[in-house]
Protein backbone atom coordinates (compact mmCIF):
# COMPACT_ATOMS: atom_id res chain seq x y z
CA UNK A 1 0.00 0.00 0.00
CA UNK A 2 1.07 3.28 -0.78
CA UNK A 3 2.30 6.12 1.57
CA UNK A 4 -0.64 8.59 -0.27
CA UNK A 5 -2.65 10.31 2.36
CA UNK A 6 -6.32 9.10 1.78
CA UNK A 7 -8.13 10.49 -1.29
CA UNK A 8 -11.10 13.08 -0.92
CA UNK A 9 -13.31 12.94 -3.91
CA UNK A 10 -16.75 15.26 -2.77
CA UNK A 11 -18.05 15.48 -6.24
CA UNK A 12 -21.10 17.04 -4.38
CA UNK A 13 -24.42 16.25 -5.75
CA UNK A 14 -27.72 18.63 -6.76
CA UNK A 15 -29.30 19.19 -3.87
CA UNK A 16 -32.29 17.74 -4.84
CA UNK A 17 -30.37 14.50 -5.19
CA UNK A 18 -30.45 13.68 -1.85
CA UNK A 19 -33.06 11.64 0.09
CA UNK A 20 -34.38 13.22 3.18
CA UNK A 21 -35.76 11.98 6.27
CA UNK A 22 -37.78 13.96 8.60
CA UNK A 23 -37.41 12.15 12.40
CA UNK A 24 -41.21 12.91 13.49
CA UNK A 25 -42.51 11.87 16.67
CA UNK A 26 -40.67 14.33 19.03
CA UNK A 27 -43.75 16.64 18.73
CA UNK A 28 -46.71 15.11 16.44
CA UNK A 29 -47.98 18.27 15.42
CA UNK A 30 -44.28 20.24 14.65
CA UNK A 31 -43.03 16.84 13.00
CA UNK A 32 -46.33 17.23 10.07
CA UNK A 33 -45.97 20.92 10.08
CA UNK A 34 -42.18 20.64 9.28
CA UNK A 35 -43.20 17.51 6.83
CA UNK A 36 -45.70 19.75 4.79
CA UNK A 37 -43.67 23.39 4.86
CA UNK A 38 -40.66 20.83 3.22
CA UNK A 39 -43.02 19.48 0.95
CA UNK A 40 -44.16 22.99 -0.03
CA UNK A 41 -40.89 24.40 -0.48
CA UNK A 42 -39.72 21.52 -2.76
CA UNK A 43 -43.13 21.65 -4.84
CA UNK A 44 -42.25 25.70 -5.07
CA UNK A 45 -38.62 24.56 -6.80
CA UNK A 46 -39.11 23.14 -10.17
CA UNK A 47 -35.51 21.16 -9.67
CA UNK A 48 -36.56 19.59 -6.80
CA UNK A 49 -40.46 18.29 -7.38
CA UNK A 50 -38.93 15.02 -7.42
CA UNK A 51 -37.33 15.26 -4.18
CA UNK A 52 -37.64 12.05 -2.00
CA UNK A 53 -38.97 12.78 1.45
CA UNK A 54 -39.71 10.14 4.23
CA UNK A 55 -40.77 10.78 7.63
CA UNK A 56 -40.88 8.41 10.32
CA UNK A 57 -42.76 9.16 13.14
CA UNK A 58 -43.35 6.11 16.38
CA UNK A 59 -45.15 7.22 19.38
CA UNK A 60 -42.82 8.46 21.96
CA UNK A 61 -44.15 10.44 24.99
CA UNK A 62 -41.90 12.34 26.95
CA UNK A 63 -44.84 13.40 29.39
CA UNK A 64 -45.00 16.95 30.89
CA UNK A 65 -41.84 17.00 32.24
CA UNK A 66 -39.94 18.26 29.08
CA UNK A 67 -41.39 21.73 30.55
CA UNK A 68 -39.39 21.27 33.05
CA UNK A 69 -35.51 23.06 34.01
CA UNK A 70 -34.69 19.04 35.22
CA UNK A 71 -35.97 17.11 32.36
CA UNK A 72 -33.74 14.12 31.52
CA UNK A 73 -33.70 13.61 27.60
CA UNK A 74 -31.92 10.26 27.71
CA UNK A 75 -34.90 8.32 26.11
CA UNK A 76 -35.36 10.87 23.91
CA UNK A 77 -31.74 10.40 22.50
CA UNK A 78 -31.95 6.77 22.27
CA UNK A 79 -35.12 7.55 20.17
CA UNK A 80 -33.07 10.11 18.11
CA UNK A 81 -30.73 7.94 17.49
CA UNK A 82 -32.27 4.92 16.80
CA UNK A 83 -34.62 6.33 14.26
CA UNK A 84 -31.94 8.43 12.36
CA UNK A 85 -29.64 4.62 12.06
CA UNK A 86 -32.68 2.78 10.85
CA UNK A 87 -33.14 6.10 8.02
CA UNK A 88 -29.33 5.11 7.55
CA UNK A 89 -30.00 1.97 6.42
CA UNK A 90 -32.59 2.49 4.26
CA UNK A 91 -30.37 4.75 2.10
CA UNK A 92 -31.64 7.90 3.61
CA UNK A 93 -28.65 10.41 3.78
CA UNK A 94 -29.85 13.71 4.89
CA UNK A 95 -32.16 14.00 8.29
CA UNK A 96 -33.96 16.73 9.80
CA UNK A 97 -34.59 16.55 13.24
CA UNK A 98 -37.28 19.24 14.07
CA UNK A 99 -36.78 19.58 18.18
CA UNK A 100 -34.73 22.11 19.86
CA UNK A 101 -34.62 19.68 22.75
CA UNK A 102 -32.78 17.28 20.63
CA UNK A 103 -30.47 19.94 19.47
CA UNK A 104 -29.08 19.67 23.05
CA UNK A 105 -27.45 16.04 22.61
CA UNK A 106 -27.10 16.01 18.67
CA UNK A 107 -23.63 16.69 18.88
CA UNK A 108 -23.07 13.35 20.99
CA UNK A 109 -25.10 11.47 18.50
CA UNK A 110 -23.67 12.47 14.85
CA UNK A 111 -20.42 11.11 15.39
CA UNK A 112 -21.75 7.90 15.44
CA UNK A 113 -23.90 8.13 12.07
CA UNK A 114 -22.87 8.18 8.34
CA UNK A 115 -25.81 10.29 7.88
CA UNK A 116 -26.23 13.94 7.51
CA UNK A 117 -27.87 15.69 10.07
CA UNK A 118 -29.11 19.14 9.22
CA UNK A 119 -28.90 21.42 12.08
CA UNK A 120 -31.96 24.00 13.13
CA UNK A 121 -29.37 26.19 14.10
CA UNK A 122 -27.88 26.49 10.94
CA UNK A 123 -30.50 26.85 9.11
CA UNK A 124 -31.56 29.70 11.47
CA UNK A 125 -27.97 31.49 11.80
CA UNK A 126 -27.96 31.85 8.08
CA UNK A 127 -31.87 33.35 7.68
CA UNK A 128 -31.23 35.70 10.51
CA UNK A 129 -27.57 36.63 8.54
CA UNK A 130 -29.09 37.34 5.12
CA UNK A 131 -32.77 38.43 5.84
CA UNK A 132 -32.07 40.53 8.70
CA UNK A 133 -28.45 41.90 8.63
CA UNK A 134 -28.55 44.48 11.25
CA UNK A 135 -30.30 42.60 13.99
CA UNK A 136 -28.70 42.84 17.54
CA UNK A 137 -31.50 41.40 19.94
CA UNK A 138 -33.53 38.32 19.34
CA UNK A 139 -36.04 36.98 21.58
CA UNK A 140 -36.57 33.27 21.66
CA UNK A 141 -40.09 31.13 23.08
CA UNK A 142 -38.34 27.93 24.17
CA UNK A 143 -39.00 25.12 26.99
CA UNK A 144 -37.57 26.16 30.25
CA UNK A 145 -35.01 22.78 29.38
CA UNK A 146 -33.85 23.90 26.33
CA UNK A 147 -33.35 27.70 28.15
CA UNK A 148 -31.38 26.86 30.72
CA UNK A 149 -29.23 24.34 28.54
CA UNK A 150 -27.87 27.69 27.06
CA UNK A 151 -27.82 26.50 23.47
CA UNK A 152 -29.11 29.69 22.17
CA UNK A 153 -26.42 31.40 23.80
CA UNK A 154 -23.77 28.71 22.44
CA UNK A 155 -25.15 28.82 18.64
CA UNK A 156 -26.46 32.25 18.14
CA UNK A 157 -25.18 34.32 21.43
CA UNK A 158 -21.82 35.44 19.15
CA UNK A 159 -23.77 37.66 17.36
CA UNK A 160 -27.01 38.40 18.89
CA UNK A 161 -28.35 39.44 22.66
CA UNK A 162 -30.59 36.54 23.63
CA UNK A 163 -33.58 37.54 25.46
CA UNK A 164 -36.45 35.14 27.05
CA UNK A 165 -39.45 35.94 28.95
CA UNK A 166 -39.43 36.74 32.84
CA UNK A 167 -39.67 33.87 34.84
CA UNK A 168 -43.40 33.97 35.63
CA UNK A 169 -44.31 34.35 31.66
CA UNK A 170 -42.21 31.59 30.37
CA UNK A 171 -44.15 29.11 33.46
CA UNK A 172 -47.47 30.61 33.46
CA UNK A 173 -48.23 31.94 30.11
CA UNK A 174 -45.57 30.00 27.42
CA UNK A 175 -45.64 26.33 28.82
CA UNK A 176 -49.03 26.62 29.23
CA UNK A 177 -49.30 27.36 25.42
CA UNK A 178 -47.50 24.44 24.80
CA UNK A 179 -47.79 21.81 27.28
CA UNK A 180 -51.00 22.92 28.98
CA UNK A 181 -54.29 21.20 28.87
CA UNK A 182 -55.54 23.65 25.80
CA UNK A 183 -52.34 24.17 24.33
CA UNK A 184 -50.94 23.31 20.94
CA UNK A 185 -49.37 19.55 22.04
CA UNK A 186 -53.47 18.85 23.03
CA UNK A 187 -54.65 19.78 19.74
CA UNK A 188 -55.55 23.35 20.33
CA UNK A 189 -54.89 25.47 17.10
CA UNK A 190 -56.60 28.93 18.42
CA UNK A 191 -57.88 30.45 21.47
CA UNK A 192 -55.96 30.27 24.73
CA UNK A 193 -52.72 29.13 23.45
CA UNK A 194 -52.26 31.99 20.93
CA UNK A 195 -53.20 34.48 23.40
CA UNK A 196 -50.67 33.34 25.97
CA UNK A 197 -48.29 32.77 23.02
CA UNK A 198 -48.89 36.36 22.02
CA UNK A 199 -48.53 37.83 25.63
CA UNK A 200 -44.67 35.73 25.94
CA UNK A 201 -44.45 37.77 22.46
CA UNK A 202 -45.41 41.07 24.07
CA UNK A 203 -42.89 40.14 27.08
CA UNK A 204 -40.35 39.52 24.58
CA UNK A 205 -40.62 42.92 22.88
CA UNK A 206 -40.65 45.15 26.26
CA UNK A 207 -37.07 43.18 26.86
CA UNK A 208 -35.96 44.64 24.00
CA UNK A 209 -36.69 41.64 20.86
CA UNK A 210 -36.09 43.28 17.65
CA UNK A 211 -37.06 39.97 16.32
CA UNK A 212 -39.06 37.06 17.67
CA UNK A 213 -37.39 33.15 17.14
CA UNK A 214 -39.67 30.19 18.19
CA UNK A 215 -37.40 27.79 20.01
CA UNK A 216 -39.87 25.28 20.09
CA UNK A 217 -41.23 23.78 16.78
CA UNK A 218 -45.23 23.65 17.90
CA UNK A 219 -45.04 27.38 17.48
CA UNK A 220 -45.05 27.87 14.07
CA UNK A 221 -47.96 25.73 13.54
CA UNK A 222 -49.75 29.22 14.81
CA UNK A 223 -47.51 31.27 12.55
CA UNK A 224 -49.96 33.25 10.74
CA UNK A 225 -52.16 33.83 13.79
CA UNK A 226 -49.29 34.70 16.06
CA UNK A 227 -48.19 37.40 13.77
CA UNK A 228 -51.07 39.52 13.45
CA UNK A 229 -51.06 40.10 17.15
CA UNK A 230 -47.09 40.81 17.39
CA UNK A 231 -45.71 44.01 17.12
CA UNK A 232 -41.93 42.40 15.85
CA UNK A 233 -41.32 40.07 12.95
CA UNK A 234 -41.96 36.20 14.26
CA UNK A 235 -39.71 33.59 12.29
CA UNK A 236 -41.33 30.60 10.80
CA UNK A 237 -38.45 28.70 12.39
CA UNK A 238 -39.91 25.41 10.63
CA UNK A 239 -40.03 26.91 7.33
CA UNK A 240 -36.83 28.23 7.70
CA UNK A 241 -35.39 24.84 8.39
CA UNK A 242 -37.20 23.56 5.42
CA UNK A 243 -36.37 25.42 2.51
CA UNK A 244 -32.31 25.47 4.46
CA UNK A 245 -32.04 22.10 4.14
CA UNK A 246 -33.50 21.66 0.35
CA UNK A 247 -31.22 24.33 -0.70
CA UNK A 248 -27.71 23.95 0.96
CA UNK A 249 -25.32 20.60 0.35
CA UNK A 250 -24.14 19.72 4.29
CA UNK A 251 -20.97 18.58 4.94
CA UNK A 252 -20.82 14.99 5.18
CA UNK A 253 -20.91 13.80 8.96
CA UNK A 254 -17.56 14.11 10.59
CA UNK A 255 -16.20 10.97 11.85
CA UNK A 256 -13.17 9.71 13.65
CA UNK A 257 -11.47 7.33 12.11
CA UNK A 258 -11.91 3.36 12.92
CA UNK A 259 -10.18 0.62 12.33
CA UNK A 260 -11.32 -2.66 11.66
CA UNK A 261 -9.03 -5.49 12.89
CA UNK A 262 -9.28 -9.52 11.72
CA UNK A 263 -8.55 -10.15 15.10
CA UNK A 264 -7.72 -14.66 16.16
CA UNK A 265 -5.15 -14.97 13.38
CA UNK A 266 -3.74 -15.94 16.23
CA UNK A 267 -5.69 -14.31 19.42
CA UNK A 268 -2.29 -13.19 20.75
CA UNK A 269 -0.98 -11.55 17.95
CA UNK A 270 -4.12 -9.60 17.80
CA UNK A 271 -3.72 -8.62 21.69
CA UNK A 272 -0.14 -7.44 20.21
CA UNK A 273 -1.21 -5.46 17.49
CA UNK A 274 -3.74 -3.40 19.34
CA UNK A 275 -1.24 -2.97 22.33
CA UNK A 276 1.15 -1.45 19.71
CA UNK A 277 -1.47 0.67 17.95
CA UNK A 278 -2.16 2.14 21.27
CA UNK A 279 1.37 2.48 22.58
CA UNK A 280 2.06 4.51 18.95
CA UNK A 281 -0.38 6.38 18.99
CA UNK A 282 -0.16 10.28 20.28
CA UNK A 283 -2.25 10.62 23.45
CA UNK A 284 -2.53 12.63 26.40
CA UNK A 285 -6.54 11.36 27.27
CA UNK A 286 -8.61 8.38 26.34
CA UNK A 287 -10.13 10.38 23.60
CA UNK A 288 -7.55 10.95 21.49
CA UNK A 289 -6.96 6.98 20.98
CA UNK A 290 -7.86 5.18 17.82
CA UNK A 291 -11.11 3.61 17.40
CA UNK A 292 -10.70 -0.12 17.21
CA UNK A 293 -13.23 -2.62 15.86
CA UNK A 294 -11.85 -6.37 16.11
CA UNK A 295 -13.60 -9.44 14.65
CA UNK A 296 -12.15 -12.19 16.99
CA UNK A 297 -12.51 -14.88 14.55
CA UNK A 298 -9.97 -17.66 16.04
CA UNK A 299 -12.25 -20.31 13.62
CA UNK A 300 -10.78 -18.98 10.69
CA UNK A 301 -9.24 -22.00 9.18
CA UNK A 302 -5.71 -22.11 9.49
CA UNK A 303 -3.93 -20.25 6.44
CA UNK A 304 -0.91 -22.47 6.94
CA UNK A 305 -2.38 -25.78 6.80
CA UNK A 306 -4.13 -24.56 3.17
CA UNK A 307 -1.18 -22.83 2.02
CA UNK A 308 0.93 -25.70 2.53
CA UNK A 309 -1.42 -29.03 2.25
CA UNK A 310 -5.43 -29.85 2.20
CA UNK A 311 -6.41 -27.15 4.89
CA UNK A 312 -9.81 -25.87 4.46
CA UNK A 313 -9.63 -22.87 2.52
CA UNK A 314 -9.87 -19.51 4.52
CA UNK A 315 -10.74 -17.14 1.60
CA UNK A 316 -14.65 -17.00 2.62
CA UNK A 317 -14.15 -16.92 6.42
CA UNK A 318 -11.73 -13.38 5.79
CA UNK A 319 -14.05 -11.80 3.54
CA UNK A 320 -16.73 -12.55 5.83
CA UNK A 321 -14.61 -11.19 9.21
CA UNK A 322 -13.46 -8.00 6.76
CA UNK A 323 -17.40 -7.73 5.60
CA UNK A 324 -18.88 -7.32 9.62
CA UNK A 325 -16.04 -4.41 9.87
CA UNK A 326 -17.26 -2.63 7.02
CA UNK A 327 -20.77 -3.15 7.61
CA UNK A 328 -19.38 -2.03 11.59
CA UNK A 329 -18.45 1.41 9.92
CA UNK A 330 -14.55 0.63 9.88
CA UNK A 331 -12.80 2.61 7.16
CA UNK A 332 -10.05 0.61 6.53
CA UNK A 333 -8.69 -3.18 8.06
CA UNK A 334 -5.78 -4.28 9.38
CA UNK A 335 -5.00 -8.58 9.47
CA UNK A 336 -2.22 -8.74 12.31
CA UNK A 337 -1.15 -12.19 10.09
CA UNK A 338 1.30 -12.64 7.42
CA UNK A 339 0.29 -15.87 6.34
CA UNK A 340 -3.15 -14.42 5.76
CA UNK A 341 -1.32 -12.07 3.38
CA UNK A 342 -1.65 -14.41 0.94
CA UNK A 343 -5.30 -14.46 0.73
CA UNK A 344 -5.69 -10.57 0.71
CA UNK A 345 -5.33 -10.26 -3.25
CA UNK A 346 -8.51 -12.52 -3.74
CA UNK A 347 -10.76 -10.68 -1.10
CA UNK A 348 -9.98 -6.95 -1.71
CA UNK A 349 -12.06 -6.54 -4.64
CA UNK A 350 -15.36 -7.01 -2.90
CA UNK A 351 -14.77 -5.17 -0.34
CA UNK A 352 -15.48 -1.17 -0.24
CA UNK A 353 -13.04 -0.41 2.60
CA UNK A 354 -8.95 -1.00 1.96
CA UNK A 355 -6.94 -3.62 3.58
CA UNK A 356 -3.87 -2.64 4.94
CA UNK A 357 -1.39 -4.43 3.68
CA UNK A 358 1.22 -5.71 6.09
CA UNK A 359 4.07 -6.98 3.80
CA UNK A 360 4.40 -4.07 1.72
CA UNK A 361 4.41 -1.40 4.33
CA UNK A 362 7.23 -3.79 5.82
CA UNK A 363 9.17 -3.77 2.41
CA UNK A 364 8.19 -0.13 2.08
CA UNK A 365 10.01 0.32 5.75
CA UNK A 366 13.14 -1.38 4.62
CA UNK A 367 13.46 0.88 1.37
CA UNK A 368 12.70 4.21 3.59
CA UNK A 369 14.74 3.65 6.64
CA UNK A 370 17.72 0.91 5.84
CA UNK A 371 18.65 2.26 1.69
CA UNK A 372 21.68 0.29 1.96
CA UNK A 373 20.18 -2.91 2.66
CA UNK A 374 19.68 -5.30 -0.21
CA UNK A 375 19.69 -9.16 1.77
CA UNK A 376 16.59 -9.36 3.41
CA UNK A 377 16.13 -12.69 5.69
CA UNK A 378 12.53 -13.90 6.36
CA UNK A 379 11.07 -16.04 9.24
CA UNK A 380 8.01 -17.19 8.70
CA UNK A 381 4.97 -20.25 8.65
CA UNK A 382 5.60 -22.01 5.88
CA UNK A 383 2.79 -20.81 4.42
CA UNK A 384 4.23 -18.00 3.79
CA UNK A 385 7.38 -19.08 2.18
CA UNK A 386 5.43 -21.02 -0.16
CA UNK A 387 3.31 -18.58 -1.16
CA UNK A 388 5.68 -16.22 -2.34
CA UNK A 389 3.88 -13.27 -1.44
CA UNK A 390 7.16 -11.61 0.55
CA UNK A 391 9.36 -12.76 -1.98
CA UNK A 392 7.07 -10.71 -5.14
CA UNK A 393 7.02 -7.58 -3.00
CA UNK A 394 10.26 -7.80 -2.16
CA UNK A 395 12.08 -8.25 -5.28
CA UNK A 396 10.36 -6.10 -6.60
CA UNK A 397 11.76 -3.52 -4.28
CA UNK A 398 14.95 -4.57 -5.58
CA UNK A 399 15.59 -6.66 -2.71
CA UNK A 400 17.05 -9.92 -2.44
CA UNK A 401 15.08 -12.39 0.16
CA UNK A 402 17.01 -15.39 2.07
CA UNK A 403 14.46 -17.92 3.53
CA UNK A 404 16.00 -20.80 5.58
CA UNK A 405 17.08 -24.55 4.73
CA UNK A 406 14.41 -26.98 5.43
CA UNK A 407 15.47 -27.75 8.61
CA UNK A 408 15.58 -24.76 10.25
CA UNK A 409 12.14 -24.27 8.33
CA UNK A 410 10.80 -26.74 10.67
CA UNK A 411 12.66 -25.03 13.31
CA UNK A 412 10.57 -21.74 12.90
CA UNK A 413 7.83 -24.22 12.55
CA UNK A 414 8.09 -25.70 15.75
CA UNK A 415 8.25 -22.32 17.62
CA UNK A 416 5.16 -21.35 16.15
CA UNK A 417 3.05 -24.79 16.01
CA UNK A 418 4.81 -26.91 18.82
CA UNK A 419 3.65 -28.35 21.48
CA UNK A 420 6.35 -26.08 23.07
CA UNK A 421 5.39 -23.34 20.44
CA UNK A 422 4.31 -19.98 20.77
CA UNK A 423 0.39 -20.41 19.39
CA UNK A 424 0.64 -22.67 22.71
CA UNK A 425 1.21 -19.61 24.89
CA UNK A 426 5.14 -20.22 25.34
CA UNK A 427 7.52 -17.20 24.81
CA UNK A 428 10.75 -18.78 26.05
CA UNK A 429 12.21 -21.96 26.61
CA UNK A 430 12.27 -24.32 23.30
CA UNK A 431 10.87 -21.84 21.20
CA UNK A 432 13.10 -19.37 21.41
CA UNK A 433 16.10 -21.71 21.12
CA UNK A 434 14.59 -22.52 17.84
CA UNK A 435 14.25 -18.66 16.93
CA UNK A 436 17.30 -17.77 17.92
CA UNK A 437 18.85 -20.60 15.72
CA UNK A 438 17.19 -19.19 12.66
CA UNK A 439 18.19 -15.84 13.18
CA UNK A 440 21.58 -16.99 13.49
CA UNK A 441 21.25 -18.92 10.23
CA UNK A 442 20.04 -16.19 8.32
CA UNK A 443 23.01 -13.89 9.10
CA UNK A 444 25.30 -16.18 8.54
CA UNK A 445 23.79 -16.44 4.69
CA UNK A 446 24.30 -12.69 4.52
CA UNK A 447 20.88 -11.07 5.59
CA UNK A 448 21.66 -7.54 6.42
CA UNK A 449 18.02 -7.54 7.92
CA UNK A 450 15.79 -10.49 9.28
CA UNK A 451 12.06 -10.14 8.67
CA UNK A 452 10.08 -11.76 11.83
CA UNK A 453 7.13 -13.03 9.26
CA UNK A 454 5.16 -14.49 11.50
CA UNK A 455 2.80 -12.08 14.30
CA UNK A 456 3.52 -14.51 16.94
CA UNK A 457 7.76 -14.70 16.11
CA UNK A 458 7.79 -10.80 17.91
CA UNK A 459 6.20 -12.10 21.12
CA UNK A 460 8.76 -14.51 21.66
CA UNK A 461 11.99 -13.85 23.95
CA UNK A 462 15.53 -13.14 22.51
CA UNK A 463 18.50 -13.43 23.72
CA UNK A 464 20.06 -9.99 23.92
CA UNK A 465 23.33 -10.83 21.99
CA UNK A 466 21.11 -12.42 19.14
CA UNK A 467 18.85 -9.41 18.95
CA UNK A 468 21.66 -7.57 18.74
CA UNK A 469 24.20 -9.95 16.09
CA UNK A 470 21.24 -8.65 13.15
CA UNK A 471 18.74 -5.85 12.32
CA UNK A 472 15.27 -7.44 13.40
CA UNK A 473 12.04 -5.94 11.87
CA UNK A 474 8.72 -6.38 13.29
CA UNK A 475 6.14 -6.32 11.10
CA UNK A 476 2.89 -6.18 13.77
CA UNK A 477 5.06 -2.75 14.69
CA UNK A 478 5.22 -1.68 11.25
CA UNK A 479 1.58 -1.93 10.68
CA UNK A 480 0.47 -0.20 13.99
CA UNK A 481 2.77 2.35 13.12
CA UNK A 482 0.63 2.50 9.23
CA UNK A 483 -2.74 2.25 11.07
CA UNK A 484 -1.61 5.45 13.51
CA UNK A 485 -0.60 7.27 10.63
CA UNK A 486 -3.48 6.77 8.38
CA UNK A 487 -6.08 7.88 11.70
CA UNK A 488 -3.59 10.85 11.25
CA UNK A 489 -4.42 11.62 7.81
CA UNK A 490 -7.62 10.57 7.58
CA UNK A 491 -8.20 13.69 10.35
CA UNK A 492 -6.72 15.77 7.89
CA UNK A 493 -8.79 15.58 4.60
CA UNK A 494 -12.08 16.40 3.75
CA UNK A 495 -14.70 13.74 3.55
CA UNK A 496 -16.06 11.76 0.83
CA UNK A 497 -19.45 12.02 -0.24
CA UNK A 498 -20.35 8.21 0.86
CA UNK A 499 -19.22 9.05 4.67
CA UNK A 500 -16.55 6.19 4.04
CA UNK A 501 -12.86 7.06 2.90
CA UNK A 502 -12.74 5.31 -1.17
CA UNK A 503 -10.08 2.83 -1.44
CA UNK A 504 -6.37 3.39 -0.97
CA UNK A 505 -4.07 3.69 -3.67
């Protein structure tokens, strides 16, 4: 694999490309009322009359206590969340989510999605920019939650004084609008609610409101009636998010990177790799590690034993450990196994996410850091040796690769396999005799650099004056090292239009 910094290739599509999904449910009433403004808006644009909209809408009931300065949203998230990954994978790729409450915790939840999630606030900051350019105070009819969560302040607050209504309006006179027995969430459309809405309003406008902003999406349902009794310009806050989201292309969702590992080829290699990964890797707090998806597969069939004899074939059971990564949102995969190297050629192609692959970022190492070197020893399964796949890569590097005699071969094969071995769970003692033996043998035949081509070899102890007789690579260390620096540069670029990185070069 090449050293090229992932690709970004946002072609960018017409906006009315995209298929929408409108999460309904939060508030019945403000879900349909968002649902037909969008509708409207895309019927009013000849380019988009097409458009695909879906809204999904289950019953969830919060209960009055969303009024309240303590309500708890956590079922609402899991609701949020749960109905914006089920849009996911029914192709959907660009939500609306019409609830300031939810605006709260959407921050914690789009990391975790491949789809886009329009913001309200967004959509808002640029109406309020271009339709009203000299605006300093706004004055916003939100749930006593969503108030003191300060998320006004947080998205708006740069540019605009925020203003709400004294304590006793917003808990007499707005929440009773909204939550109260005649309010809008009970089904009233006139009446009480729009007189206590329009006496928040008039509250509003003695703080100073230039300009009124609903923070809570039942309010625009009583747009038109709300407005003849205002003295100040009331936003159609669902409208606005509308016609926003059918007009502007949002940035793809930003995710960290992950990587998928084909972890039990062998289980302590894979504890290896990932200890490496972690030990590489830049830190100073949990959160800036590398996200780590393994497949513990240990039943994948035993590349070896296929490579070398009638071993059942391990092509299928890869793909299939590589295909629950990518389906698990990796963006590339790393196979802490060298034998399995062999197989990687055959399973790439159906397979949207790259494989990492171990023995050319090894030969890739030697060319970089050692120029000089052109005898390359390899330990490895037998397997390996017989597949050739070290030897293609490396010659044509320009390198020469020394493998041992056949018995020494079944040397290495013994501190691998044996009953003494190191797939046992030995790291001294017989097996690294053996090791050291065919380290020594390698040297002797000139290698200016011994390749340890097997993820368990590295785990084994070496004597100090053996380690030190011959250049030893590590190839587990050499991918980690990869993996770290592709999480690096996969921060760096922008995104592709799929939410997954294409393949590498």
């Amino acid at each position: 694999m090449s050293k090229k910094p992932f690709a970004a290739t946002h072609a960018g599509k017409a906006p009315g490309k995209h298929r929408y999904g409108v999460v309904g449910g939060l508030g019945v009433i403000a879900g349909a009322d968002l649902l037909l403004k969008m509708i409207g808006a895309a019927q009013r644009r000849p380019e988009m009359r097409d458009v695909g909209i879906a809204f999904e809408q289950r019953h969830f009931d919060s209960g009055p206590s969303i009024a309240d300065e303590s309500y708890n949203p956590s079922r609402r998230k899991f609701y949020v969340y749960d109905t914006l990954k089920e849009m996911e994978a029914r192709g959907i790729d660009t939500a609306l989510v019409p609830c300031f409450v939810s605006h709260t915790f959407l921050r914690e939840i789009t990391p975790e999605l491949d789809i886009r999630v329009i913001s309200l606030f967004d959509a808002l900051r640029d109406w309020l920019a271009r339709e009203h350019p000299a605006l300093r105070t706004i004055g916003v009819l939100t749930s006593t939650y969503v108030q003191k969560s300060g998320i006004f302040e947080r998205e708006l607050g740069a540019r605009y004084a925020i203003v709400y209504p004294d304590a006793a309006v917003q808990s007499d006179k707005l929440m009773r609008a909204i939550y109260g027995p005649s309010g809008i969430r009970a089904g009233h459309h006139g009446g009480e609610c729009v007189e206590l809405l329009a006496e928040a309003c008039h509250c509003l406008v003695t703080r100073g409101a230039q300009l009124i902003v609903p923070g809570l999406s039942e309010v625009p349902v009583l747009i038109d009636s709300l407005r003849s009794l205002v003295a100040v310009p009331v936003v159609d806050s669902n409208l606005v998010y509308a016609e926003y989201a059918l007009g502007c292309e949002a940035a793809p969702p930003r995710r960290e990177f992950k990587l998928g590992v084909v972890g039990g080829v062998g289980p302590a290699a894979t504890v290896d790799f990932m200890h490496k990964v972690v030990r590489l890797t830049d830190a100073a707090r949990d959160q800036d590690h590398i996200k780590m998806m393994v497949e513990q597969n240990p039943q994948i069939p035993d590349r070896t034993a296929n490579l070398i004899g009638s071993g059942a074939d391990p092509t299928i059971a890869l793909l299939a450990t590589c295909k629950q990564l990518e389906a698990g949102g990796a963006h590339a995969v790393a196979i802490p196994c060298n034998t399995a190297h062999a197989f990687v050629d055959r399973i790439q192609p159906y397979l949207s996410i790259p494989i990492v692959n171990m023995l050319s970022e090894v030969v890739q190492h030697i060319r970089a850091q050692m120029p000089a070197v052109s005898r390359v020893g390899l330990l490895a399964t037998s397997g390996t040796v017989a597949s050739g796949v070290y030897r293609e890569v490396a010659e044509a590097a320009g390198l020469q690769l020394l493998v041992p005699d056949a018995a020494v071969q079944e040397l290495i094969m013994q501190a691998i396999y044996g009953e003494r071995g190191v797939k046992a769970g030995f790291t001294s003692g017989l097996c690294s005799e053996h090791l050291a033996t065919a380290i020594r043998h390698l040297a002797e035949q000139g290698a200016e650099v011994i390749i340890l081509g097997c993820t368990e070899l590295p785990l084994i102890a070496i004597d100090v004056a053996v380690g030190q007789a011959v250049a030893l690579l590590d190839p587990t260390e050499i991918l980690a090292a990869r993996c770290v620096a592709l999480a690096s540069e996969f921060a760096a670029v922008p995104r592709h239009d799929s939410g997954k990185m294409p393949p590498l070069a």
